[in-house]
N, C-alpha and C. Protein backbone atom coordinates (compact mmCIF):
# COMPACT_ATOMS: atom_id res chain seq x y z
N UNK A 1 1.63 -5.47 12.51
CA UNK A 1 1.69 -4.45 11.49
C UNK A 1 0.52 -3.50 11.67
N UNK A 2 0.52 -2.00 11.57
CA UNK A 2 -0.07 -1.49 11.80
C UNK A 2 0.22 -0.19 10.69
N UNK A 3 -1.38 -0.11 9.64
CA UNK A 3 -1.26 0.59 8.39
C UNK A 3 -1.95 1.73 9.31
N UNK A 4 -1.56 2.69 8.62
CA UNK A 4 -1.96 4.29 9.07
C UNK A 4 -3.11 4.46 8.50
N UNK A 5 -3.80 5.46 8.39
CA UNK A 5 -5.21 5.96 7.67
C UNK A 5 -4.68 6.78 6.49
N UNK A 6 -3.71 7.71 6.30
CA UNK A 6 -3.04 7.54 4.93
C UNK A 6 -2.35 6.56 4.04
N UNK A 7 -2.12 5.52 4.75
CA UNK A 7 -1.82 4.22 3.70
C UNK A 7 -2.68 3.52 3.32
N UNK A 8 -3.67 3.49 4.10
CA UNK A 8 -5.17 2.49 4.03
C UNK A 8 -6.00 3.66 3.00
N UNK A 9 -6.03 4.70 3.16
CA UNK A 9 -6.54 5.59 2.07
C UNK A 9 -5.93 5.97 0.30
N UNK A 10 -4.28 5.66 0.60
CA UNK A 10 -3.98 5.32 -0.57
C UNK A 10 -4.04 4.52 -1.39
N UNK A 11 -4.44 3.01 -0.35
CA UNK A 11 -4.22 1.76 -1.18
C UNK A 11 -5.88 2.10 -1.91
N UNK A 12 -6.99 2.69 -1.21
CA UNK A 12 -8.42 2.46 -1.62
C UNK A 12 -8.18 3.56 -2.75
N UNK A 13 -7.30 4.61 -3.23
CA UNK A 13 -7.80 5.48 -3.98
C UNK A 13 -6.69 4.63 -5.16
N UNK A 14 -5.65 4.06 -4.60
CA UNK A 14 -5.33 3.27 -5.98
C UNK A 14 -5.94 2.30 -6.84
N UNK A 15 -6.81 1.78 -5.81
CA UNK A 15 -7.45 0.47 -6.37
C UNK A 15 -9.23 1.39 -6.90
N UNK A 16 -8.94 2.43 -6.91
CA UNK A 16 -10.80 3.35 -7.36
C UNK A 16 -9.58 2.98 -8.82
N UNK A 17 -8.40 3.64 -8.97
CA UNK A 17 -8.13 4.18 -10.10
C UNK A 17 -7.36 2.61 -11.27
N UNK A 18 -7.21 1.84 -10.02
CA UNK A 18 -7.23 0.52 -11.00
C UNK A 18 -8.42 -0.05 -11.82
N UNK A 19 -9.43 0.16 -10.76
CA UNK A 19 -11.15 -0.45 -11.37
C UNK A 19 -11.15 0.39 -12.36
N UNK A 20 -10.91 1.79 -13.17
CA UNK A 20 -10.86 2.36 -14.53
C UNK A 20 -9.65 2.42 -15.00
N UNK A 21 -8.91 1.86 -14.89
CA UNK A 21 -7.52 2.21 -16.04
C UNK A 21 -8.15 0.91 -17.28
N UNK A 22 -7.69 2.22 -18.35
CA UNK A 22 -6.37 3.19 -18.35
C UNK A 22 -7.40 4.28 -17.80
N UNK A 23 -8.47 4.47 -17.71
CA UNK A 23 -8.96 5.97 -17.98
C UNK A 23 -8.52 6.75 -16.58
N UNK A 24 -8.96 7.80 -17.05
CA UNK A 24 -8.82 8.80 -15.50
C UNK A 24 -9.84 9.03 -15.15
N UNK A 25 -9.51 9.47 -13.28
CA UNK A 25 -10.26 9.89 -12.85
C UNK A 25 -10.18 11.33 -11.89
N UNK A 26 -10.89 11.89 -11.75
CA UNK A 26 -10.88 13.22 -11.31
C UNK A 26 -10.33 13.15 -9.57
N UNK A 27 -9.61 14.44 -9.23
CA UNK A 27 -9.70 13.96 -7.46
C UNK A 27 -10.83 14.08 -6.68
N UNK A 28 -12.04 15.06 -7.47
CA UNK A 28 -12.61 15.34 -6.87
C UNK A 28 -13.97 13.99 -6.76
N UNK A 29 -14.12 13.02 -7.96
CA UNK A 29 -14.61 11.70 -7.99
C UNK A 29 -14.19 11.16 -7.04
N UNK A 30 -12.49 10.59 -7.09
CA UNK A 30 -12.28 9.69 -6.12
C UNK A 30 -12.70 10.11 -4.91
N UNK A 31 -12.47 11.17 -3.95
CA UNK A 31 -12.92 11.58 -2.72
C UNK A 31 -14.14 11.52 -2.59
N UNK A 32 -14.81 11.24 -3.48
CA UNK A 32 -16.64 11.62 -3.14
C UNK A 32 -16.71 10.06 -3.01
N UNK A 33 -16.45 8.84 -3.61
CA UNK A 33 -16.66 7.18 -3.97
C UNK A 33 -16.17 7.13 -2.55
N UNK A 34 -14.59 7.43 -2.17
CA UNK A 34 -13.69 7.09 -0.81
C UNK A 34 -14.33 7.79 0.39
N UNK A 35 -15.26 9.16 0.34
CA UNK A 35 -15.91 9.65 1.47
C UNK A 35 -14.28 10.41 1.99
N UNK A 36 -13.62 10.85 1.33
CA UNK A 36 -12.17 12.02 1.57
C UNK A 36 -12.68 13.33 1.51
N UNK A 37 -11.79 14.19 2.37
CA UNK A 37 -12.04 15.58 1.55
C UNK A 37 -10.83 15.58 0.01
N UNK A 38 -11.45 15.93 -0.44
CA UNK A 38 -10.99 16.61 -2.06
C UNK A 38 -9.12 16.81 -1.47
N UNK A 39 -9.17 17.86 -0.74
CA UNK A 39 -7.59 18.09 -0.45
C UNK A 39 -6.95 17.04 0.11
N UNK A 40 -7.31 16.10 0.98
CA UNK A 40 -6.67 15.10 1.47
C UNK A 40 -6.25 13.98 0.30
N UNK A 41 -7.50 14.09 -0.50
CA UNK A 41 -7.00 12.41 -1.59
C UNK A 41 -5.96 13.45 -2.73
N UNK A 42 -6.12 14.96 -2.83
CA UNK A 42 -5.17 15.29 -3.32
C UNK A 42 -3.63 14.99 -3.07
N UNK A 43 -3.59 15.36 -1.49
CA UNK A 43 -2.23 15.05 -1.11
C UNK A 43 -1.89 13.39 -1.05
N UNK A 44 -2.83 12.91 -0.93
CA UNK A 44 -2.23 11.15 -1.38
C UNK A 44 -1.92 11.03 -3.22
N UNK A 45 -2.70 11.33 -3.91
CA UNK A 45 -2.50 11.51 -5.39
C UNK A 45 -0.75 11.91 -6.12
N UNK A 46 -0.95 13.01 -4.82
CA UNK A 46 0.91 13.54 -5.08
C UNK A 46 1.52 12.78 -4.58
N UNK A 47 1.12 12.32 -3.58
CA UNK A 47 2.61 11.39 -3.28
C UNK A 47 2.74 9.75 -4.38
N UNK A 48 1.46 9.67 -4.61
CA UNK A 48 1.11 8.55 -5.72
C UNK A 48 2.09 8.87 -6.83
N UNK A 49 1.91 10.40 -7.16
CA UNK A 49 2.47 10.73 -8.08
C UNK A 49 3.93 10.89 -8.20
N UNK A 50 4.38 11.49 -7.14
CA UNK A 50 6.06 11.49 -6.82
C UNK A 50 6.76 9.95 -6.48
N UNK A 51 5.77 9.05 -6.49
CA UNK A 51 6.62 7.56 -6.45
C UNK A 51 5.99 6.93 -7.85
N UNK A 52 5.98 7.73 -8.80
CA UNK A 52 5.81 7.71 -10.43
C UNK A 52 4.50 6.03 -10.72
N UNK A 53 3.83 6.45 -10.02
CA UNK A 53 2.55 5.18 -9.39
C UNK A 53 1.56 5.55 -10.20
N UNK A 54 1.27 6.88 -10.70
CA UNK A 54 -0.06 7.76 -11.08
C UNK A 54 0.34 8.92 -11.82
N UNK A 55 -0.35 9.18 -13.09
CA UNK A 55 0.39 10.21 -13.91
C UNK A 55 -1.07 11.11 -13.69
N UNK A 56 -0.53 12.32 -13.66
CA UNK A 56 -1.79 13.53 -13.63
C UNK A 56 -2.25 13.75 -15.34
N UNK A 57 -3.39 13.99 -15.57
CA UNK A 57 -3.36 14.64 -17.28
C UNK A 57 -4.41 15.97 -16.72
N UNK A 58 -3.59 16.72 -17.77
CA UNK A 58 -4.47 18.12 -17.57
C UNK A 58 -5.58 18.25 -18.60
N UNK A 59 -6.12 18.98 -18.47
CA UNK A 59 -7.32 19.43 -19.23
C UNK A 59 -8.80 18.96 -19.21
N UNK A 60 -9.70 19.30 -20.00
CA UNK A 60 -10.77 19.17 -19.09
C UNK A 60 -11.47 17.46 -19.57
N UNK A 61 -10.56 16.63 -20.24
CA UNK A 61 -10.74 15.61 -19.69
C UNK A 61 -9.74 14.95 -18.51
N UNK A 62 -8.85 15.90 -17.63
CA UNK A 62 -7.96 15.39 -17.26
C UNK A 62 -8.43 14.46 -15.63
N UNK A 63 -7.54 14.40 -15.00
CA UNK A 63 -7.47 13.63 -13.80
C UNK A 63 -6.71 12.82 -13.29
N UNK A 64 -6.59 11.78 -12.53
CA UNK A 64 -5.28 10.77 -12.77
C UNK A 64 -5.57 10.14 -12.86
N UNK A 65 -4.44 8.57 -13.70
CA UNK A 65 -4.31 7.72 -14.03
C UNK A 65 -3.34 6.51 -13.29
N UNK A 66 -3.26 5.55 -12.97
CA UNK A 66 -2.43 4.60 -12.91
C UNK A 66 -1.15 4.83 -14.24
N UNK A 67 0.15 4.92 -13.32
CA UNK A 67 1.38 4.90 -14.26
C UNK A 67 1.53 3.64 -15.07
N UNK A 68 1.13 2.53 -14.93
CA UNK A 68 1.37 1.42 -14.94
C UNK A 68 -0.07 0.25 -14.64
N UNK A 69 -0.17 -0.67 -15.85
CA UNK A 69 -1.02 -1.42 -15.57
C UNK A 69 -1.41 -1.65 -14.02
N UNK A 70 -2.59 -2.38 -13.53
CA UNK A 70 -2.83 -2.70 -12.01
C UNK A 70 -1.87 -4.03 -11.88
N UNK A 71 -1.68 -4.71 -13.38
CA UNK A 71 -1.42 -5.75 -12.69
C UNK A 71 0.30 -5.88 -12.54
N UNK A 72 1.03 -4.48 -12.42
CA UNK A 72 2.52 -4.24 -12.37
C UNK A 72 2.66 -3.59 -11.36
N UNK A 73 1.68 -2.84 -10.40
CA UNK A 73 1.98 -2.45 -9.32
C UNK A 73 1.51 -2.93 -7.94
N UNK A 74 2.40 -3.52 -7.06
CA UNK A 74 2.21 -3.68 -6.11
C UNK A 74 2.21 -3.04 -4.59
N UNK A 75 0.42 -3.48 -3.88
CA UNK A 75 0.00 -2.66 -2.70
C UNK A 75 1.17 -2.22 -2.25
N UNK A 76 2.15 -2.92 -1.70
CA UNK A 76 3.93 -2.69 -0.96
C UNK A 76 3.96 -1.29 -1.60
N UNK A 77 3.72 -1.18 -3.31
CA UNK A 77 4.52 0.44 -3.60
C UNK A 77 3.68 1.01 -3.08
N UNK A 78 2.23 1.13 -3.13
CA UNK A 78 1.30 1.92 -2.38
C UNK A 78 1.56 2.42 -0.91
N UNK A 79 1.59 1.41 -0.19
CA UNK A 79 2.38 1.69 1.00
C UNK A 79 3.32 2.58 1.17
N UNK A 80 4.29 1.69 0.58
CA UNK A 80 5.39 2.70 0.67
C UNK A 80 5.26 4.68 0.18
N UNK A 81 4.70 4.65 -0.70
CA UNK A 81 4.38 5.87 -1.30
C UNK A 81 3.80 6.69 -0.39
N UNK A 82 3.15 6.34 0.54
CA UNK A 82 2.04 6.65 1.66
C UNK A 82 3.01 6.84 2.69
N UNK A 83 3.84 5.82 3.38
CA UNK A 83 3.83 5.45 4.58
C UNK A 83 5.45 5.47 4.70
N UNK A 84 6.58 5.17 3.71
CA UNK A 84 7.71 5.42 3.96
C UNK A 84 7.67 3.56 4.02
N UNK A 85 9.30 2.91 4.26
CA UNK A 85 9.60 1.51 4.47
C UNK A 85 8.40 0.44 5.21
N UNK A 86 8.17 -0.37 4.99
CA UNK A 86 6.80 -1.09 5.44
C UNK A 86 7.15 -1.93 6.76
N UNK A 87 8.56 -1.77 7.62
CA UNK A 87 8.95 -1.71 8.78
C UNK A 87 9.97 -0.95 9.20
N UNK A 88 9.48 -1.02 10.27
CA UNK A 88 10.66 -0.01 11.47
C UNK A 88 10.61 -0.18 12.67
N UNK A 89 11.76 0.10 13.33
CA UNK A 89 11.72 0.21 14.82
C UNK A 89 12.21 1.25 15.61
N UNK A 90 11.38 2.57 15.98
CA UNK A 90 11.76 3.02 16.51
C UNK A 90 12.10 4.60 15.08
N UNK A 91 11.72 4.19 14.11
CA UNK A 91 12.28 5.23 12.76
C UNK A 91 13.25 4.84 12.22
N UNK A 92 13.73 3.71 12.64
CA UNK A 92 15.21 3.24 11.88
C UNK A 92 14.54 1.63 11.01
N UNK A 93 15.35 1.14 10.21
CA UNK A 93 14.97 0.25 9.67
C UNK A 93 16.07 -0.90 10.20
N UNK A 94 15.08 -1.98 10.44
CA UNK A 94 15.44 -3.35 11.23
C UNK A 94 16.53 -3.67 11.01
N UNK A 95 17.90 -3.86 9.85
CA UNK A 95 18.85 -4.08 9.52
C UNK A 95 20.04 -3.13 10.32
N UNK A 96 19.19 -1.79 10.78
CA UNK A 96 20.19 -0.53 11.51
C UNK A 96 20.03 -0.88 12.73
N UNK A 97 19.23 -1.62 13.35
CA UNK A 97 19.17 -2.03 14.83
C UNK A 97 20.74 -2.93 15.24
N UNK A 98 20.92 -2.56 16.88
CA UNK A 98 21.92 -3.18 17.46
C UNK A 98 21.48 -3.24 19.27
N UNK A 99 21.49 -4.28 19.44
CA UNK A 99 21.43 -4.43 21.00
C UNK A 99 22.34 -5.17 21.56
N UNK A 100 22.74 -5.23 22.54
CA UNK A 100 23.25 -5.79 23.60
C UNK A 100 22.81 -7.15 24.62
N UNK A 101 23.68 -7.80 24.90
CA UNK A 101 22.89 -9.00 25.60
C UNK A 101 21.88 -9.63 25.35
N UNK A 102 21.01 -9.69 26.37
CA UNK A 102 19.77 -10.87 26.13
C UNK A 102 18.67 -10.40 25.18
N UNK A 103 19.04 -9.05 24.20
CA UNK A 103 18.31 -8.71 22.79
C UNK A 103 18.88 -8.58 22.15
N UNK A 104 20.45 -9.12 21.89
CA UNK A 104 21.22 -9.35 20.97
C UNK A 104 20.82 -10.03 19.40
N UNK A 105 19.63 -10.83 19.81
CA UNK A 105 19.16 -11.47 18.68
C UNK A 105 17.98 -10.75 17.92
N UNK A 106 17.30 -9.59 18.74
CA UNK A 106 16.31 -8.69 18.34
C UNK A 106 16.57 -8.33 16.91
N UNK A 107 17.41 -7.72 16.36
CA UNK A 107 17.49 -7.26 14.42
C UNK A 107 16.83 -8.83 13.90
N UNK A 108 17.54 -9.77 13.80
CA UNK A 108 17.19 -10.78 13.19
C UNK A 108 15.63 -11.07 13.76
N UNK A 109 15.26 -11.06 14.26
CA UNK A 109 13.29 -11.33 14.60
C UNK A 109 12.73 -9.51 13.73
N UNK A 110 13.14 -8.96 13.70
CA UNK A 110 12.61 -7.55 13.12
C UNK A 110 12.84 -7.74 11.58
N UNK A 111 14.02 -8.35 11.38
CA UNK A 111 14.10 -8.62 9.57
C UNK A 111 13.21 -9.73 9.14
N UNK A 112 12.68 -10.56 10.41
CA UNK A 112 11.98 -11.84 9.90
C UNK A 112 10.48 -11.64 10.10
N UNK A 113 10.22 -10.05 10.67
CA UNK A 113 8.60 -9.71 10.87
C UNK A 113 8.37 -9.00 9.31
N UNK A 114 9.70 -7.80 9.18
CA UNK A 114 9.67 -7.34 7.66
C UNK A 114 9.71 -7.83 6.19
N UNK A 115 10.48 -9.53 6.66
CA UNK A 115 10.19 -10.28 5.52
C UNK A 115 8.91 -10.70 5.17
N UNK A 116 8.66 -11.00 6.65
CA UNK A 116 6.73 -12.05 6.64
C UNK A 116 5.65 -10.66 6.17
N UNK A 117 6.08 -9.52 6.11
CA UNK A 117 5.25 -8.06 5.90
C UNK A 117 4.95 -7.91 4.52
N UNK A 118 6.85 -8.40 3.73
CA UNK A 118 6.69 -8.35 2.29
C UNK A 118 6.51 -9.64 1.65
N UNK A 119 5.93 -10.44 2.20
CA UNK A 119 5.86 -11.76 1.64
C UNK A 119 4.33 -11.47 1.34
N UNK A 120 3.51 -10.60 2.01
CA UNK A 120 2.19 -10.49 1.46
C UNK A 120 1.68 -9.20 0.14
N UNK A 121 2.61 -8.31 1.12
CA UNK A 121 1.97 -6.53 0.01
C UNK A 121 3.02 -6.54 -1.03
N UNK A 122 4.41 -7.51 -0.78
CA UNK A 122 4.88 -7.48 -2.28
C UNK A 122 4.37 -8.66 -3.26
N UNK A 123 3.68 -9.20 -2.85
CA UNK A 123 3.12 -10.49 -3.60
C UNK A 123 1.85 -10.16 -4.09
N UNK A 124 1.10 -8.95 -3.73
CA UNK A 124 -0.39 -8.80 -4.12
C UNK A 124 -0.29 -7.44 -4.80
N UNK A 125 -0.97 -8.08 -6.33
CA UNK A 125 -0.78 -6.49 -7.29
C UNK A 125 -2.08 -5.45 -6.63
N UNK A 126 -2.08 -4.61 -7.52
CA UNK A 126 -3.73 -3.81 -7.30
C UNK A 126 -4.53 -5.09 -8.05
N UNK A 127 -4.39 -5.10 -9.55
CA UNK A 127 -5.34 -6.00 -9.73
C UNK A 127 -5.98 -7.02 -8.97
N UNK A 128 -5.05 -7.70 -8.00
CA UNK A 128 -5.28 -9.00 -7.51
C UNK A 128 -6.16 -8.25 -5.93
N UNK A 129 -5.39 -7.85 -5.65
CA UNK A 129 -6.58 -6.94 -4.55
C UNK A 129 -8.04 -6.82 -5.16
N UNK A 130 -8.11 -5.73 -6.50
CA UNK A 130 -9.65 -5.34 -6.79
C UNK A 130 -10.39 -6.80 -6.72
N UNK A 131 -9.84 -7.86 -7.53
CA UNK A 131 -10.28 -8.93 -8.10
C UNK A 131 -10.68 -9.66 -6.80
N UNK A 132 -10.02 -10.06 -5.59
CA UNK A 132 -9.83 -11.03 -4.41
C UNK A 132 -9.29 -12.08 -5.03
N UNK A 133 -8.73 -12.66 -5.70
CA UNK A 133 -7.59 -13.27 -6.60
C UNK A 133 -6.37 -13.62 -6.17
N UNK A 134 -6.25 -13.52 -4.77
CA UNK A 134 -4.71 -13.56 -4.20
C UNK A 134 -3.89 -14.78 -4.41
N UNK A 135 -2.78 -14.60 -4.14
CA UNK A 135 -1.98 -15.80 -4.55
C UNK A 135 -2.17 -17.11 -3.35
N UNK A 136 -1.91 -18.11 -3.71
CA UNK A 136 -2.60 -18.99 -2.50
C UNK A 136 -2.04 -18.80 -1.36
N UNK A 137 -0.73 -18.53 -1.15
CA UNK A 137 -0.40 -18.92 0.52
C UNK A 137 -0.98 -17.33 1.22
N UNK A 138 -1.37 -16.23 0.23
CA UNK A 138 -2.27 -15.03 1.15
C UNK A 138 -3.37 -15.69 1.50
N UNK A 139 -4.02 -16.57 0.17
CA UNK A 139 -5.63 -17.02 0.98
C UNK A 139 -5.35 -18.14 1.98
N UNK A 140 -4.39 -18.49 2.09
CA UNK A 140 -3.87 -19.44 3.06
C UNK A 140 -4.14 -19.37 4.41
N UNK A 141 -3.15 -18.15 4.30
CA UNK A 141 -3.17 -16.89 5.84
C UNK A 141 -4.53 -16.28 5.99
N UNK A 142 -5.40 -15.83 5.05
CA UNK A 142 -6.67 -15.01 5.42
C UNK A 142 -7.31 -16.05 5.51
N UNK A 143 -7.10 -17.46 5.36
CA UNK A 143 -8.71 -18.46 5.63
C UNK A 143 -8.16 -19.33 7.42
N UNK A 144 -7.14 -18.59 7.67
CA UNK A 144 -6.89 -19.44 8.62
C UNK A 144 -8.04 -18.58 9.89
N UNK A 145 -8.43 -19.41 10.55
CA UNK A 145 -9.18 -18.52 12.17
C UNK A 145 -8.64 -17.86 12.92
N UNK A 146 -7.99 -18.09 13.26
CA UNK A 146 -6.69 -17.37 14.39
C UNK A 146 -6.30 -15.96 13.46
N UNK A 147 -6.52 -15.98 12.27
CA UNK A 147 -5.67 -14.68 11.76
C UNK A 147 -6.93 -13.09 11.65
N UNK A 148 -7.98 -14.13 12.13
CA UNK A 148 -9.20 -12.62 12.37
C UNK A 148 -9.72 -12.87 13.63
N UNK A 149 -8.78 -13.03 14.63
CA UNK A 149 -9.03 -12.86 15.91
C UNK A 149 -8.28 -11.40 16.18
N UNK A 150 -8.75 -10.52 17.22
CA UNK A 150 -8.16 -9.70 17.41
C UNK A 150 -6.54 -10.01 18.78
N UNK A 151 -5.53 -9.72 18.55
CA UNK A 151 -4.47 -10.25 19.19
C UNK A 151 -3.83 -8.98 19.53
């Protein structure tokens, strides 16, 4: 699995805006805490916002907010909001794959990398991220050795 620098930047500006909910925060705060330019965490904010993740408030206490408690949204929507389906092959999604012969069995290993994908970012809220609080079989996987080797 391989997160982009706009998904890895959305999940950090969701979880700035989990550590204060309900309150808001400005874009121009979050980018200064995240080290963003201002326009870039803008354009993650909107897309935060168009997957109804983060409500904008205007005025001059305004800024954004988390749509939804931290502990109802999960990193997976972050992702997704960012990054589009949290697998693919090729731009198509693993279920649209078809091969021939001796990779005939390829879709089924691609639905079983996308399951093992959402078995973690749909299982971990923001809260449980800010907190390190994960559910056990994530700290399972992160305490194992082999899983912070580079491969």
């Amino acid at each position: 699995m391989q997160v982009s620098a706009r998904a890895e930047y959305a999940v950090r500006i969701a979880l700035a805006l989990a550590s204060d909910y309900p309150d808001t925060r400005s874009a121009g705060s979050i980018a200064a805490v995240q080290s963003l330019p201002r326009k870039f965490a803008e354009v993650i904010l909107s897309d935060l916002r168009r997957a109804d993740l983060v409500h904008s408030v205007r005025g001059i206490e305004g800024g954004y907010r988390l749509a939804r408690p931290p502990e109802a949204i999960a990193v997976a929507e972050v992702l997704r909001a960012a990054d589009g389906p949290l697998a693919e092959v090729r731009g198509k999604r693993p279920e649209s794959t078809s091969y021939e012969g001796a990779a005939a069995n390829l879709p089924r290993l691609w639905i079983a990398g996308r399951a093992a994908v959402r078995s973690v970012f749909d299982e971990v809220t923001l809260a449980q991220a800010l907190s390190g609080e994960f559910p056990l079989h994530i700290r399972e996987l992160a305490a194992d050795a082999d899983a912070w080797l580079p491969r």
